[in-house]
C-alpha atoms as a PDB file:
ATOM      1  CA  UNK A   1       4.187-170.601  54.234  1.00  0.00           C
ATOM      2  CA  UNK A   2       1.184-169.289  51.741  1.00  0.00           C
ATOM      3  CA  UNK A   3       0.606-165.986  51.375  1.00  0.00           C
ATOM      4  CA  UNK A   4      -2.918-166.129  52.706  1.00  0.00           C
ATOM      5  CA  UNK A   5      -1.106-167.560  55.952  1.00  0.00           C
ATOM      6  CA  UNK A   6       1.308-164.745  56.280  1.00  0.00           C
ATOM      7  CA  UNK A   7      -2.212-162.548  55.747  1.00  0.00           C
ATOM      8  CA  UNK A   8      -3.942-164.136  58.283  1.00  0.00           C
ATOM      9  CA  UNK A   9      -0.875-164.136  61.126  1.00  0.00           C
ATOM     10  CA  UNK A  10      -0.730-160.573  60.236  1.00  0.00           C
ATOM     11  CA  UNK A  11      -4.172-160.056  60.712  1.00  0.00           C
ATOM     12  CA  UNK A  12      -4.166-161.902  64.302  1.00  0.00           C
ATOM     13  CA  UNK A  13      -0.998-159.443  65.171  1.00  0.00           C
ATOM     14  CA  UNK A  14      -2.605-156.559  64.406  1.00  0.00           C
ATOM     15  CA  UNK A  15      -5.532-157.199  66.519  1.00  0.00           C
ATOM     16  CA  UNK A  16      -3.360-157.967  69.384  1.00  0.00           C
ATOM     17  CA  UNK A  17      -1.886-155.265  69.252  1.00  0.00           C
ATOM     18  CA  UNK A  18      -4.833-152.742  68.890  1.00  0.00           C
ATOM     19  CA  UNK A  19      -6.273-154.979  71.686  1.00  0.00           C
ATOM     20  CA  UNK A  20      -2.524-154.349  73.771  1.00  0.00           C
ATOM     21  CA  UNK A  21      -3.847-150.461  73.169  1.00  0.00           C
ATOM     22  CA  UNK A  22      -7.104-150.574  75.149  1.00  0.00           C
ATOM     23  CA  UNK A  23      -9.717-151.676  72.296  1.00  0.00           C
ATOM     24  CA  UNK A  24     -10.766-152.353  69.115  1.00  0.00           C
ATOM     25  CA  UNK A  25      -8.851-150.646  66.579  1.00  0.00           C
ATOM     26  CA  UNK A  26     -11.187-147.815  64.422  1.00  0.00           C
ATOM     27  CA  UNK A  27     -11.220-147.747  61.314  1.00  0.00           C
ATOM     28  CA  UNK A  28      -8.802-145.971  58.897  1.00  0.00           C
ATOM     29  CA  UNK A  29      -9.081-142.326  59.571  1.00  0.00           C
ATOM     30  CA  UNK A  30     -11.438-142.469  62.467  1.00  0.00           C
ATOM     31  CA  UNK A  31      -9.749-140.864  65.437  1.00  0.00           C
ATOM     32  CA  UNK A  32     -12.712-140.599  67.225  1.00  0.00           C
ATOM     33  CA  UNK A  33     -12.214-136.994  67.689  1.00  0.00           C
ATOM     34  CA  UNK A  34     -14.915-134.298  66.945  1.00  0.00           C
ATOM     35  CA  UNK A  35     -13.716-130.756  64.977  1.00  0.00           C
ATOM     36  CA  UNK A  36     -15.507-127.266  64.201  1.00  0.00           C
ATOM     37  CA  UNK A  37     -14.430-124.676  62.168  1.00  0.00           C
ATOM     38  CA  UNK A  38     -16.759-121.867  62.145  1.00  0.00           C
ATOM     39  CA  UNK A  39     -16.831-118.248  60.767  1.00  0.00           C
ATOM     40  CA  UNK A  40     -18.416-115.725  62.982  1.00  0.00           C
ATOM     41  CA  UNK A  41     -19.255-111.755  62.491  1.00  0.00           C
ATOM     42  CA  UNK A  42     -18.599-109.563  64.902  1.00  0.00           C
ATOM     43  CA  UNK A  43     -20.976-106.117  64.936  1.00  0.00           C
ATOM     44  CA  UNK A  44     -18.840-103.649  63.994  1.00  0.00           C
ATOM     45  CA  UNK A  45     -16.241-102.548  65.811  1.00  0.00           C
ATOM     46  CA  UNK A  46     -17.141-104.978  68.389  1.00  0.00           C
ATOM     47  CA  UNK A  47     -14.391-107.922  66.842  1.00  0.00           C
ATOM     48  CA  UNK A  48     -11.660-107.009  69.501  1.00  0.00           C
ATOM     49  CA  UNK A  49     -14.209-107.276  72.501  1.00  0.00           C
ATOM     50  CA  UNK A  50     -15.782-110.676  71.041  1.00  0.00           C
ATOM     51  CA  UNK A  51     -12.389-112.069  70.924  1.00  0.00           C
ATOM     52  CA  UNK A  52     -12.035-111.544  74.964  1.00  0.00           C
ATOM     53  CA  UNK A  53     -15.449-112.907  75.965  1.00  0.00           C
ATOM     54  CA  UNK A  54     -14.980-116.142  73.586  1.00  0.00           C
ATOM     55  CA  UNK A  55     -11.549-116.480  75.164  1.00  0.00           C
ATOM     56  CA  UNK A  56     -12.505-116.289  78.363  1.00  0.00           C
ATOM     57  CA  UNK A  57     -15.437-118.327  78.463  1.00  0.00           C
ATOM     58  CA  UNK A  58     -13.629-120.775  76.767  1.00  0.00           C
ATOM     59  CA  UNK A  59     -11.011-122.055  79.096  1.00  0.00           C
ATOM     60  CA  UNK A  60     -10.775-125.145  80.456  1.00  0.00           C
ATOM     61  CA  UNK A  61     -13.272-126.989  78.933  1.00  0.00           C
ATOM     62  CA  UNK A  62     -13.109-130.748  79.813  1.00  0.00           C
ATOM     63  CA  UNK A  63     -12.532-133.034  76.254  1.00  0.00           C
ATOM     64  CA  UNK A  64     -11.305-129.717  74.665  1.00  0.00           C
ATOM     65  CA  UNK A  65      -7.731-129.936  72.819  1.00  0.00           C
ATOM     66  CA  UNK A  66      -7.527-126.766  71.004  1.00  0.00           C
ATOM     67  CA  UNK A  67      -9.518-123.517  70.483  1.00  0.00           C
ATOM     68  CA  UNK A  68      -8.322-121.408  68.054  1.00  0.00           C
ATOM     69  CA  UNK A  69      -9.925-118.243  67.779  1.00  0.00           C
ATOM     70  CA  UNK A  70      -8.447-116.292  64.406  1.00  0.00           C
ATOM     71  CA  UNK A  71      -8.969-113.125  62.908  1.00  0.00           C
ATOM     72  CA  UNK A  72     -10.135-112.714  59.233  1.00  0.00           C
ATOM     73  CA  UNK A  73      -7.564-110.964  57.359  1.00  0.00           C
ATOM     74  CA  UNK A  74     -10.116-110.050  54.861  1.00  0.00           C
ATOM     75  CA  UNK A  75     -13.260-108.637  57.312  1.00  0.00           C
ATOM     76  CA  UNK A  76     -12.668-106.771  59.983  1.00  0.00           C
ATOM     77  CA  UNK A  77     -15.369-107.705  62.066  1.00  0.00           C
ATOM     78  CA  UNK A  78     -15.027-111.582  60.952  1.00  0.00           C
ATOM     79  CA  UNK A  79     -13.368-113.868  62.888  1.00  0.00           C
ATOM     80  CA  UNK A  80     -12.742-118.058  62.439  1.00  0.00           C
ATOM     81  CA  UNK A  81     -13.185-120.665  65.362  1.00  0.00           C
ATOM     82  CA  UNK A  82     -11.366-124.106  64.984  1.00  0.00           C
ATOM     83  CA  UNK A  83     -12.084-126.572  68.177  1.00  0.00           C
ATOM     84  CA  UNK A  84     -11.160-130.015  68.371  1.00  0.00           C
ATOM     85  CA  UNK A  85     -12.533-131.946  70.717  1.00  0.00           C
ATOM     86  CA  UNK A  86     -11.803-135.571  71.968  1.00  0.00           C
ATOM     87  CA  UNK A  87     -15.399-136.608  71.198  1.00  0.00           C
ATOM     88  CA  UNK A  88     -18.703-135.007  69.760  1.00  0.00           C
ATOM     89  CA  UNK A  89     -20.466-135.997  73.251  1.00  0.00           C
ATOM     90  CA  UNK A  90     -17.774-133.222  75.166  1.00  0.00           C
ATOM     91  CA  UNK A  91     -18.262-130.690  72.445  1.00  0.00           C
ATOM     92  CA  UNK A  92     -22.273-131.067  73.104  1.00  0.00           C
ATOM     93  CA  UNK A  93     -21.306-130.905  76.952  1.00  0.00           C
ATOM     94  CA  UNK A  94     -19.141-127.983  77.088  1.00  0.00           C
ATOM     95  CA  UNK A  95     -22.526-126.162  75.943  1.00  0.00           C
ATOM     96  CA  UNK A  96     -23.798-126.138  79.203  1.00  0.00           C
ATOM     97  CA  UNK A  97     -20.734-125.423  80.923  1.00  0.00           C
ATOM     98  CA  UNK A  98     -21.350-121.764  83.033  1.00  0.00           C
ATOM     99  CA  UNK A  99     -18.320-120.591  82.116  1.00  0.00           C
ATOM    100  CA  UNK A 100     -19.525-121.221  78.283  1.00  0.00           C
ATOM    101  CA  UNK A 101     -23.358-120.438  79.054  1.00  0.00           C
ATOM    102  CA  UNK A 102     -21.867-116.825  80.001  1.00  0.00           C
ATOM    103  CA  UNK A 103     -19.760-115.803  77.166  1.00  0.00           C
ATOM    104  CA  UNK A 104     -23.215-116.644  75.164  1.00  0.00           C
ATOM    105  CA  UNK A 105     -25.085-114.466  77.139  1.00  0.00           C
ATOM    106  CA  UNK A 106     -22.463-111.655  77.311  1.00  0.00           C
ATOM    107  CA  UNK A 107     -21.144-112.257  73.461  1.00  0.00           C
ATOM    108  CA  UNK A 108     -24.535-112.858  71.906  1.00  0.00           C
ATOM    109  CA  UNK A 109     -25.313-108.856  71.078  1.00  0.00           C
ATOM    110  CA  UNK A 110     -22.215-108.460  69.347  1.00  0.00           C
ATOM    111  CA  UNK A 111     -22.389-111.235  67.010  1.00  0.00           C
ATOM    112  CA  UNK A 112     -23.810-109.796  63.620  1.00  0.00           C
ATOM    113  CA  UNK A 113     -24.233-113.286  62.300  1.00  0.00           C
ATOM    114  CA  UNK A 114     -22.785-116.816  61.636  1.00  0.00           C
ATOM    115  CA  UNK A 115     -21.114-117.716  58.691  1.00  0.00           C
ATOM    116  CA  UNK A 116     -19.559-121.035  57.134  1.00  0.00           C
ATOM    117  CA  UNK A 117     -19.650-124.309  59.405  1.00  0.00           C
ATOM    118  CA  UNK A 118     -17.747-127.405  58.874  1.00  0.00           C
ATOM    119  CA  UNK A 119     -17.707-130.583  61.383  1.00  0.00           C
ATOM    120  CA  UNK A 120     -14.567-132.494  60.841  1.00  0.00           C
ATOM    121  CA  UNK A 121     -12.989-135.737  61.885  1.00  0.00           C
ATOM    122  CA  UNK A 122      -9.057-134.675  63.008  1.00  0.00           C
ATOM    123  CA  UNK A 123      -7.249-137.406  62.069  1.00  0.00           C
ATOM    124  CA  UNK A 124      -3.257-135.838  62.256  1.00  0.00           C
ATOM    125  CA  UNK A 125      -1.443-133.558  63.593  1.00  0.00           C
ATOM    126  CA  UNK A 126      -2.991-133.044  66.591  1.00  0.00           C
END
């Protein structure tokens, strides 16, 4: 058997078995998943207080996997969000969520201001 054989009969497994898992496969390092990491600034004194309102408003979001919410050990009033999400279309949806739509209403005077933003693509560990 030539190597390009072998190639090709490796090829044709591989697509039967991404097609065994319910589709095409993606490509390398496209999980399809959506992440945020954002840095956000409490008003002072008011970091504790944000913490609860983003916490509860946060629950149970459908297409959520994690929500991390993280204190800054080097600002007091900052604090870092990580979400991963099982697609950008449920992060976008989660928006208008009540539960979500409240802790923006109720959070909103205490945020100071927004700081870094990065959109990811998780890929492990998740």
């Amino acid at each position: 058997m030539t190597q390009t054989r072998r190639d090709m009969l490796k090829l044709a497994a591989a697509m039967a078995a991404a097609s065994a898992m319910g589709g095409a496969a993606r490509a390398e390092g496209d999980s399809g998943m959506y992440g945020l990491i954002g840095q956000m600034t409490a008003t002072p004194g008011d970091r504790a207080a944000l913490i609860a309102i983003l916490e509860r408003g946060t629950r149970n979001m459908p297409g959520n996997i994690a929500y991390v919410i993280a204190e800054d050990r080097a600002d007091e009033n900052a604090l870092w969000i990580t979400e991963i999400w099982d697609s950008q279309e449920s992060h976008a949806a989660s928006l208008e969520l009540p539960g979500v739509q409240q802790a923006i209403a109720e959070g909103r005077p205490m945020i100071a201001g927004m700081g870094h933003r990065f959109e990811t693509t998780p890929v492990a560990g998740v």
